[in-house]
C-alpha atoms as a PDB file:
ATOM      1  CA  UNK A   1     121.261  70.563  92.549  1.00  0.00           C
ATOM      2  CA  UNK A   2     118.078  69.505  94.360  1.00  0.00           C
ATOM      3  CA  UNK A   3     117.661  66.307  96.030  1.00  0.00           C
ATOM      4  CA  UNK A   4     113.950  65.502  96.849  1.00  0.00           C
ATOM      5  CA  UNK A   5     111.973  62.766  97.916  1.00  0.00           C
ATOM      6  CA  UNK A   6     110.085  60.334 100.533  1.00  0.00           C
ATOM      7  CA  UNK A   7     111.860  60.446 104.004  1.00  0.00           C
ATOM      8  CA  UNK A   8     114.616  57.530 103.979  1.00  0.00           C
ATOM      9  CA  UNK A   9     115.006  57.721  99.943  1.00  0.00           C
ATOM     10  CA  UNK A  10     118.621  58.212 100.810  1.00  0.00           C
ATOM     11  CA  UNK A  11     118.858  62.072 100.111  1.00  0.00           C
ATOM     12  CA  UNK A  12     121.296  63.125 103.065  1.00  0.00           C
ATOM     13  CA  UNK A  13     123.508  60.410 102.312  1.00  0.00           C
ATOM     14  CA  UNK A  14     123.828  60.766  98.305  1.00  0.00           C
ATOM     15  CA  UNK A  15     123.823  64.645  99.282  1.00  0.00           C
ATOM     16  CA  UNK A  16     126.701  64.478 101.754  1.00  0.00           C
ATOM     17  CA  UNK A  17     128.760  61.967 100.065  1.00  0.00           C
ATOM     18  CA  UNK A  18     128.683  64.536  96.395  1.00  0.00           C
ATOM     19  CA  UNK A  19     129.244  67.458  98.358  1.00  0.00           C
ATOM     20  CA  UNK A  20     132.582  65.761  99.572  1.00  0.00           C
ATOM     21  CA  UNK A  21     133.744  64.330  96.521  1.00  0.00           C
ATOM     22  CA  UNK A  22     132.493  67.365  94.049  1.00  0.00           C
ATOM     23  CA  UNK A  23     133.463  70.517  96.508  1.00  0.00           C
ATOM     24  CA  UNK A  24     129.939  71.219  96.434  1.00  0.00           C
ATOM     25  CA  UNK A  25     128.075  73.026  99.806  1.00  0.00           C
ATOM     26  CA  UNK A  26     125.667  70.689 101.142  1.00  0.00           C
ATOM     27  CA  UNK A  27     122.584  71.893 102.712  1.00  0.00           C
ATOM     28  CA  UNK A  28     120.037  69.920 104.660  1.00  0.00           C
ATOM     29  CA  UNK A  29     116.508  72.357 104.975  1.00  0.00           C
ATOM     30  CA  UNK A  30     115.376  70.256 107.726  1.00  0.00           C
ATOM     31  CA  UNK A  31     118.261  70.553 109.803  1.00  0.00           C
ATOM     32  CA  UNK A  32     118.712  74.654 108.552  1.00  0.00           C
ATOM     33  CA  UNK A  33     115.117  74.834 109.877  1.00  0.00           C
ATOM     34  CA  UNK A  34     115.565  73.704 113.130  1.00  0.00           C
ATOM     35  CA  UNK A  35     118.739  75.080 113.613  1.00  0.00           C
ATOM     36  CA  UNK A  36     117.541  78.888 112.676  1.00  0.00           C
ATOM     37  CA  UNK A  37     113.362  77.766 114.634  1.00  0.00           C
ATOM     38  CA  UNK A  38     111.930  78.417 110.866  1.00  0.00           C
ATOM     39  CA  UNK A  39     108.444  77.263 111.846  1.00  0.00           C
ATOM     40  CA  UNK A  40     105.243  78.629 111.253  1.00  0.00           C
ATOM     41  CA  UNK A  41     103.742  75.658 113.827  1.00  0.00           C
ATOM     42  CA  UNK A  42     103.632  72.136 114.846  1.00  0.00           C
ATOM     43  CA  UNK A  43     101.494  69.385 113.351  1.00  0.00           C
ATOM     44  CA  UNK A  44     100.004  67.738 116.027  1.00  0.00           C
ATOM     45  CA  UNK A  45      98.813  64.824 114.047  1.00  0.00           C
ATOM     46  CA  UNK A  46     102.193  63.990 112.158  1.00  0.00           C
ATOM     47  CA  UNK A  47     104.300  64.998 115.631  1.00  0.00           C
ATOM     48  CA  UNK A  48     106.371  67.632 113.749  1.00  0.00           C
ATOM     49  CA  UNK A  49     106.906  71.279 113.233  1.00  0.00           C
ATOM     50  CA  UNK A  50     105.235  73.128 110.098  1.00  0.00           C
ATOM     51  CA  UNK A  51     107.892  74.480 107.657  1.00  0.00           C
ATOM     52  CA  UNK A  52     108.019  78.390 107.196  1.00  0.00           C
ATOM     53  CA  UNK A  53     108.625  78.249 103.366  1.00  0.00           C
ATOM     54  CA  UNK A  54     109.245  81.807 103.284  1.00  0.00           C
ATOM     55  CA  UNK A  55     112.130  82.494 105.652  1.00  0.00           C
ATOM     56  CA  UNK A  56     113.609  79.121 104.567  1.00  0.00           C
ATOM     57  CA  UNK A  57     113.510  80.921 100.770  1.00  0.00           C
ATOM     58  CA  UNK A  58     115.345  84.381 102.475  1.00  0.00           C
ATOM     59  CA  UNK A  59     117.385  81.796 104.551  1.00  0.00           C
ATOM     60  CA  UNK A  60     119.026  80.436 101.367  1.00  0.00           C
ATOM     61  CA  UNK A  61     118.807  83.080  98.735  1.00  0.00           C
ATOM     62  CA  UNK A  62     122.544  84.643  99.206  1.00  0.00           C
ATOM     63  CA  UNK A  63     123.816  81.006  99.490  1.00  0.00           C
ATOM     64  CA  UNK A  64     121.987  79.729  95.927  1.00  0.00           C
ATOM     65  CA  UNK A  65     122.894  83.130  94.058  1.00  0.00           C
ATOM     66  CA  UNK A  66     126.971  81.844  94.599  1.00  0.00           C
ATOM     67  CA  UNK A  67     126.300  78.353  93.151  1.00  0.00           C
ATOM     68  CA  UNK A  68     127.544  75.086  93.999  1.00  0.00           C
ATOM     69  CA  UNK A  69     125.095  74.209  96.179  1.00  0.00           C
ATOM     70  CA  UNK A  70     123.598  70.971  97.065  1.00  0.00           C
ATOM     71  CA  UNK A  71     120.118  71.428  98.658  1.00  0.00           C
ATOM     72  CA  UNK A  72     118.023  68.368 100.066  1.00  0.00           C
ATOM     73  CA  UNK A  73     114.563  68.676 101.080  1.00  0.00           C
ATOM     74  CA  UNK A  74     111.708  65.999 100.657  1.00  0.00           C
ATOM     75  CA  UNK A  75     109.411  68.681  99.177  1.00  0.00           C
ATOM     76  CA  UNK A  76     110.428  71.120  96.456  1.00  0.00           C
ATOM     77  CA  UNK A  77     107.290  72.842  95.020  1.00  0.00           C
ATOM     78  CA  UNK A  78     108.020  76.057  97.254  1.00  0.00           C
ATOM     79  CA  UNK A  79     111.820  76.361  95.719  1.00  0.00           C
ATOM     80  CA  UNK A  80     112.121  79.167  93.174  1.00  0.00           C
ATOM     81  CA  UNK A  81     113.184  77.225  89.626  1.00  0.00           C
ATOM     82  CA  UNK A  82     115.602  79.448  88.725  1.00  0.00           C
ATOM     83  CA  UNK A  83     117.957  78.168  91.929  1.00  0.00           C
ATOM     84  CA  UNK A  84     118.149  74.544  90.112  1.00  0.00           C
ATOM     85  CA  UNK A  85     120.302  73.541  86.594  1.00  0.00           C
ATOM     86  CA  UNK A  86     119.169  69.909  88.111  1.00  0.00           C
ATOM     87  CA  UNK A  87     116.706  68.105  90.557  1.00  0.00           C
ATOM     88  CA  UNK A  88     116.415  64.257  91.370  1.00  0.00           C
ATOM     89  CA  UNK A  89     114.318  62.483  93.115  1.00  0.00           C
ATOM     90  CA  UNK A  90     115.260  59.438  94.925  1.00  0.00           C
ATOM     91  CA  UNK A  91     113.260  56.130  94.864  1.00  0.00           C
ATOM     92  CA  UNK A  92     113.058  53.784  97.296  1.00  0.00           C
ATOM     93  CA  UNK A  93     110.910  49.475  97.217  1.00  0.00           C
ATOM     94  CA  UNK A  94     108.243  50.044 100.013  1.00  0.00           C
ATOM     95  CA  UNK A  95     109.563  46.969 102.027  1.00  0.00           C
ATOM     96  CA  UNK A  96     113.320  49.008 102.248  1.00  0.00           C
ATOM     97  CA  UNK A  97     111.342  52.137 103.047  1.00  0.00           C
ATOM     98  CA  UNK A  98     109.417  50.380 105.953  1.00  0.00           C
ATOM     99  CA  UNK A  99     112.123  49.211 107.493  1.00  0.00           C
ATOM    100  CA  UNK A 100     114.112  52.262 107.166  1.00  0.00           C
ATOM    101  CA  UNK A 101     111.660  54.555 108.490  1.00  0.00           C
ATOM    102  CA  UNK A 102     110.117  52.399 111.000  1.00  0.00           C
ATOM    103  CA  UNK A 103     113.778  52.377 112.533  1.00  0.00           C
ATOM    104  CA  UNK A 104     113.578  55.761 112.390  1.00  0.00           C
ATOM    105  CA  UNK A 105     110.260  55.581 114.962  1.00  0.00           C
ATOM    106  CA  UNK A 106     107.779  56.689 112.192  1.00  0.00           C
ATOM    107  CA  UNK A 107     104.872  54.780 113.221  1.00  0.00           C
ATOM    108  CA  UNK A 108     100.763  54.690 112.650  1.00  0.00           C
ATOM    109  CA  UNK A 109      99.635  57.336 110.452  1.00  0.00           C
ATOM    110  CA  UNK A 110     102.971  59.000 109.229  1.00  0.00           C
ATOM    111  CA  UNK A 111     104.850  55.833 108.625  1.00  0.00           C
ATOM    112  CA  UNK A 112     101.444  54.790 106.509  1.00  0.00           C
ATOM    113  CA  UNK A 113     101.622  58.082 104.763  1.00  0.00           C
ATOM    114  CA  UNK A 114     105.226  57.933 103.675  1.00  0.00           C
ATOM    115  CA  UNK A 115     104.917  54.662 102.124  1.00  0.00           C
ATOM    116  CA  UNK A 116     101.776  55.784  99.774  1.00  0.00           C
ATOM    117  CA  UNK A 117     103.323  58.944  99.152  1.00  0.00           C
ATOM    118  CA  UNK A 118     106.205  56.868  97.427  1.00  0.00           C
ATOM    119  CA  UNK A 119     103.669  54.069  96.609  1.00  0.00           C
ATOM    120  CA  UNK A 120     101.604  57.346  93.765  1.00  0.00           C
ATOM    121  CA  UNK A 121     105.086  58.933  93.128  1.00  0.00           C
ATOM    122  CA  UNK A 122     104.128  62.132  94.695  1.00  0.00           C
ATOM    123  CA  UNK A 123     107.291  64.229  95.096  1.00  0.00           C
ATOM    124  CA  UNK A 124     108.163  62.870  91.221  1.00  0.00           C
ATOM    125  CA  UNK A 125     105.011  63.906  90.436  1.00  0.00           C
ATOM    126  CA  UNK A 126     105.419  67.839  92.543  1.00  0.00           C
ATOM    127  CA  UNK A 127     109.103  67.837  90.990  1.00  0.00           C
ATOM    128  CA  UNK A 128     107.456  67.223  87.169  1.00  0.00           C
ATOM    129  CA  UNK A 129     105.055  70.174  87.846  1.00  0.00           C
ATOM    130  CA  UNK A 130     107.679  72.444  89.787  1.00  0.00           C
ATOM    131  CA  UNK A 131     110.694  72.177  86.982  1.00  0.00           C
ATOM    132  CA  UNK A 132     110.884  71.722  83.488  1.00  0.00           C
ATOM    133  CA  UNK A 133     110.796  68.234  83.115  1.00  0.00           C
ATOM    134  CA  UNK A 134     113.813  67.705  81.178  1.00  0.00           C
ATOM    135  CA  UNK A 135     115.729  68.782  84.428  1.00  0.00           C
ATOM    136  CA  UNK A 136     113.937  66.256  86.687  1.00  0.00           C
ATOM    137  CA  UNK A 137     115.393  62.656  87.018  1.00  0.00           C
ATOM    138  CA  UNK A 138     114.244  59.932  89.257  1.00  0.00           C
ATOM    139  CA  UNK A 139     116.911  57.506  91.039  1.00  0.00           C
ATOM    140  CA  UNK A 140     116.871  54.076  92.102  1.00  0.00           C
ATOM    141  CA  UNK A 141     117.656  53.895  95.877  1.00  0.00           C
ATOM    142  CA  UNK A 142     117.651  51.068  97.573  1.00  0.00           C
ATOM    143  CA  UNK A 143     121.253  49.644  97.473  1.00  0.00           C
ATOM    144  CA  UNK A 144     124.829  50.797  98.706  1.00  0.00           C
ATOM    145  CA  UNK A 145     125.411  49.840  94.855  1.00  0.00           C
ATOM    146  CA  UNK A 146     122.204  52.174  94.223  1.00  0.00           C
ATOM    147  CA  UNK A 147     124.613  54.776  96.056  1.00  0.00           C
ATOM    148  CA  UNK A 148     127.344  54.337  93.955  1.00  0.00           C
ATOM    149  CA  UNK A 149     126.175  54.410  90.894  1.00  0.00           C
ATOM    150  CA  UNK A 150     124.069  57.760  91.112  1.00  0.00           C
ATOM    151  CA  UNK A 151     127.621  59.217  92.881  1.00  0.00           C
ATOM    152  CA  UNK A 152     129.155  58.162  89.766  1.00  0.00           C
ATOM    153  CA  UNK A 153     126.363  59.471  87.266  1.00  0.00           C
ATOM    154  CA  UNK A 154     125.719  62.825  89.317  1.00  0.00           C
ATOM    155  CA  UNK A 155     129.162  63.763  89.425  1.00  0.00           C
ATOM    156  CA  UNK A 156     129.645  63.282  85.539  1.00  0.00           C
ATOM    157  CA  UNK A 157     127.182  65.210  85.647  1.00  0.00           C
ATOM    158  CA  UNK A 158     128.279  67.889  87.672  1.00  0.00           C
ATOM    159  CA  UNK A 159     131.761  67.797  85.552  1.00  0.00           C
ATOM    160  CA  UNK A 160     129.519  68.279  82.297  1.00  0.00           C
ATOM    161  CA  UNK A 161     128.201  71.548  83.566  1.00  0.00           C
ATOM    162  CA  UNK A 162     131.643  72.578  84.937  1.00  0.00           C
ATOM    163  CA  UNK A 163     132.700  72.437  81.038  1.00  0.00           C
ATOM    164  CA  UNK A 164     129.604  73.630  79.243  1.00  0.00           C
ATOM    165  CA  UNK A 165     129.087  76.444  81.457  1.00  0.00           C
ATOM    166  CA  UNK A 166     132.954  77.682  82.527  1.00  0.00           C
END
Protein backbone atom coordinates (compact mmCIF):
# COMPACT_ATOMS: atom_id res chain seq x y z
CA UNK A 1 0.00 0.00 0.00
CA UNK A 2 1.13 3.58 -0.68
CA UNK A 3 0.08 6.44 1.29
CA UNK A 4 0.83 9.83 -0.45
CA UNK A 5 0.02 13.26 -0.11
CA UNK A 6 0.46 17.08 1.13
CA UNK A 7 2.51 17.20 4.44
CA UNK A 8 -0.14 17.00 7.45
CA UNK A 9 -2.81 14.97 5.16
CA UNK A 10 -2.63 12.52 8.00
CA UNK A 11 -0.41 9.79 6.25
CA UNK A 12 1.82 8.68 9.34
CA UNK A 13 -1.07 8.44 11.45
CA UNK A 14 -3.59 6.37 9.07
CA UNK A 15 -0.18 4.48 8.17
CA UNK A 16 0.78 3.59 11.74
CA UNK A 17 -2.57 2.96 13.09
CA UNK A 18 -3.21 -0.01 9.79
CA UNK A 19 0.07 -1.33 10.26
CA UNK A 20 -1.00 -2.15 13.96
CA UNK A 21 -4.32 -3.35 13.44
CA UNK A 22 -3.58 -5.29 9.89
CA UNK A 23 0.11 -6.83 10.86
CA UNK A 24 1.29 -4.83 8.12
CA UNK A 25 5.23 -3.22 8.21
CA UNK A 26 4.98 0.38 8.27
CA UNK A 27 7.53 2.45 6.65
CA UNK A 28 7.97 6.18 6.84
CA UNK A 29 10.64 7.32 3.67
CA UNK A 30 11.24 10.47 5.39
CA UNK A 31 12.26 9.14 8.54
CA UNK A 32 14.23 5.89 6.50
CA UNK A 33 15.99 8.82 4.77
CA UNK A 34 17.29 10.51 7.51
CA UNK A 35 17.94 7.69 9.47
CA UNK A 36 20.25 5.88 6.60
CA UNK A 37 21.64 10.25 5.36
CA UNK A 38 19.86 9.31 1.81
CA UNK A 39 20.42 12.82 0.45
CA UNK A 40 21.65 13.99 -2.65
CA UNK A 41 21.59 17.84 -0.96
CA UNK A 42 19.81 20.42 0.94
CA UNK A 43 17.29 22.93 -0.39
CA UNK A 44 18.24 26.03 0.86
CA UNK A 45 15.09 27.77 -0.06
CA UNK A 46 12.52 25.15 1.43
CA UNK A 47 15.15 24.51 4.63
CA UNK A 48 15.31 20.74 3.89
CA UNK A 49 17.44 18.00 2.54
CA UNK A 50 16.98 16.78 -1.25
CA UNK A 51 15.74 13.14 -1.44
CA UNK A 52 18.17 10.55 -3.13
CA UNK A 53 15.36 8.64 -5.02
CA UNK A 54 17.70 6.07 -6.00
CA UNK A 55 19.18 4.63 -2.83
CA UNK A 56 15.76 5.16 -1.18
CA UNK A 57 14.49 2.61 -4.27
CA UNK A 58 17.71 -0.02 -3.29
CA UNK A 59 16.86 0.94 0.39
CA UNK A 60 13.41 -0.69 0.09
CA UNK A 61 13.55 -3.18 -2.70
CA UNK A 62 14.20 -6.51 -0.43
CA UNK A 63 11.55 -5.12 2.01
CA UNK A 64 8.62 -4.55 -0.95
CA UNK A 65 9.58 -7.96 -2.77
CA UNK A 66 8.19 -9.81 0.86
CA UNK A 67 4.88 -7.87 0.85
CA UNK A 68 2.88 -6.45 3.48
CA UNK A 69 4.24 -3.34 3.47
CA UNK A 70 2.85 -0.02 4.23
CA UNK A 71 4.97 2.78 2.63
CA UNK A 72 4.19 6.62 3.23
CA UNK A 73 5.81 9.26 1.35
CA UNK A 74 4.22 12.65 0.15
CA UNK A 75 5.59 12.05 -3.37
CA UNK A 76 5.27 8.79 -5.28
CA UNK A 77 6.17 9.36 -8.99
CA UNK A 78 9.81 7.86 -8.34
CA UNK A 79 8.20 4.42 -6.79
CA UNK A 80 8.41 1.51 -9.22
CA UNK A 81 4.42 0.47 -9.92
CA UNK A 82 4.88 -2.90 -9.66
CA UNK A 83 5.65 -2.46 -5.58
CA UNK A 84 1.82 -1.19 -5.17
CA UNK A 85 -1.71 -3.53 -5.46
CA UNK A 86 -3.03 0.03 -3.92
CA UNK A 87 -2.14 3.80 -3.42
CA UNK A 88 -4.26 6.62 -1.64
CA UNK A 89 -3.91 9.84 -1.33
CA UNK A 90 -5.04 11.73 1.60
CA UNK A 91 -7.01 15.05 1.45
CA UNK A 92 -6.98 17.57 3.71
CA UNK A 93 -9.65 21.58 3.83
CA UNK A 94 -6.80 24.24 3.49
CA UNK A 95 -7.90 25.97 6.82
CA UNK A 96 -7.08 22.24 8.76
CA UNK A 97 -3.91 22.09 6.69
CA UNK A 98 -2.80 25.66 7.82
CA UNK A 99 -3.15 25.10 11.08
CA UNK A 100 -1.62 21.78 11.08
CA UNK A 101 1.41 22.66 9.32
CA UNK A 102 1.89 26.04 10.63
CA UNK A 103 2.15 24.13 14.11
CA UNK A 104 4.49 22.21 12.58
CA UNK A 105 6.79 25.67 11.94
CA UNK A 106 6.22 25.61 8.11
CA UNK A 107 6.16 29.18 7.47
CA UNK A 108 6.56 31.85 4.32
CA UNK A 109 7.19 30.17 1.17
CA UNK A 110 6.85 26.37 2.08
CA UNK A 111 3.81 26.69 4.22
CA UNK A 112 2.35 28.81 0.98
CA UNK A 113 3.47 26.02 -1.24
CA UNK A 114 1.88 23.16 0.64
CA UNK A 115 -1.42 24.68 0.73
CA UNK A 116 -1.56 25.24 -3.31
CA UNK A 117 -0.06 22.04 -3.84
CA UNK A 118 -3.29 20.56 -2.12
CA UNK A 119 -5.30 23.64 -3.30
CA UNK A 120 -4.47 21.97 -7.72
CA UNK A 121 -4.50 18.36 -6.33
CA UNK A 122 -0.98 17.77 -7.25
CA UNK A 123 0.12 14.49 -5.63
CA UNK A 124 -3.64 13.11 -6.89
CA UNK A 125 -2.78 14.36 -9.94
CA UNK A 126 1.34 12.61 -9.88
CA UNK A 127 -0.47 9.42 -8.29
CA UNK A 128 -3.14 9.36 -11.54
CA UNK A 129 -0.10 9.56 -13.91
CA UNK A 130 2.28 7.19 -11.78
CA UNK A 131 -0.43 4.11 -11.32
CA UNK A 132 -3.15 2.82 -13.16
CA UNK A 133 -5.85 4.79 -12.11
CA UNK A 134 -8.16 2.22 -11.02
CA UNK A 135 -5.60 1.58 -8.12
CA UNK A 136 -5.49 5.24 -7.00
CA UNK A 137 -8.12 6.50 -4.41
CA UNK A 138 -8.30 9.82 -2.78
CA UNK A 139 -9.37 10.14 1.09
CA UNK A 140 -11.07 12.63 3.03
CA UNK A 141 -8.81 13.73 5.96
CA UNK A 142 -9.67 16.11 8.09
CA UNK A 143 -11.49 14.41 11.05
CA UNK A 144 -10.58 11.74 13.83
CA UNK A 145 -13.98 10.33 12.24
CA UNK A 146 -12.09 10.92 8.74
CA UNK A 147 -9.51 8.46 10.53
CA UNK A 148 -11.80 5.96 11.29
CA UNK A 149 -13.57 5.48 8.57
CA UNK A 150 -10.62 5.05 5.97
CA UNK A 151 -9.13 2.44 8.94
CA UNK A 152 -12.30 0.73 8.49
CA UNK A 153 -12.48 0.87 4.53
CA UNK A 154 -8.58 0.17 4.06
CA UNK A 155 -8.56 -2.74 6.14
CA UNK A 156 -11.62 -4.38 4.27
CA UNK A 157 -9.67 -3.76 1.90
CA UNK A 158 -6.64 -5.28 2.87
CA UNK A 159 -8.85 -8.51 4.00
CA UNK A 160 -10.25 -8.57 0.27
CA UNK A 161 -6.80 -9.07 -1.12
CA UNK A 162 -5.86 -11.51 1.70
CA UNK A 163 -8.81 -13.76 0.09
CA UNK A 164 -8.53 -13.05 -3.60
CA UNK A 165 -4.94 -13.45 -3.68
CA UNK A 166 -4.14 -16.43 -0.83
Amino acid sequence: LLFSGTPGVGKTTLGKELASRAGMTYINVGDMAKEGELYEGFDEEYDCPILDEDRVIDELEDKMSEGGVIVDYHGCDFFPERWFHIVFVLRTENSVLYDRLESRGYKGKKLQDNIQCEIFQTLYEEAMLSYREEIVHQLPSNTPEDLERNLDQIMQWVEQWMKDNN
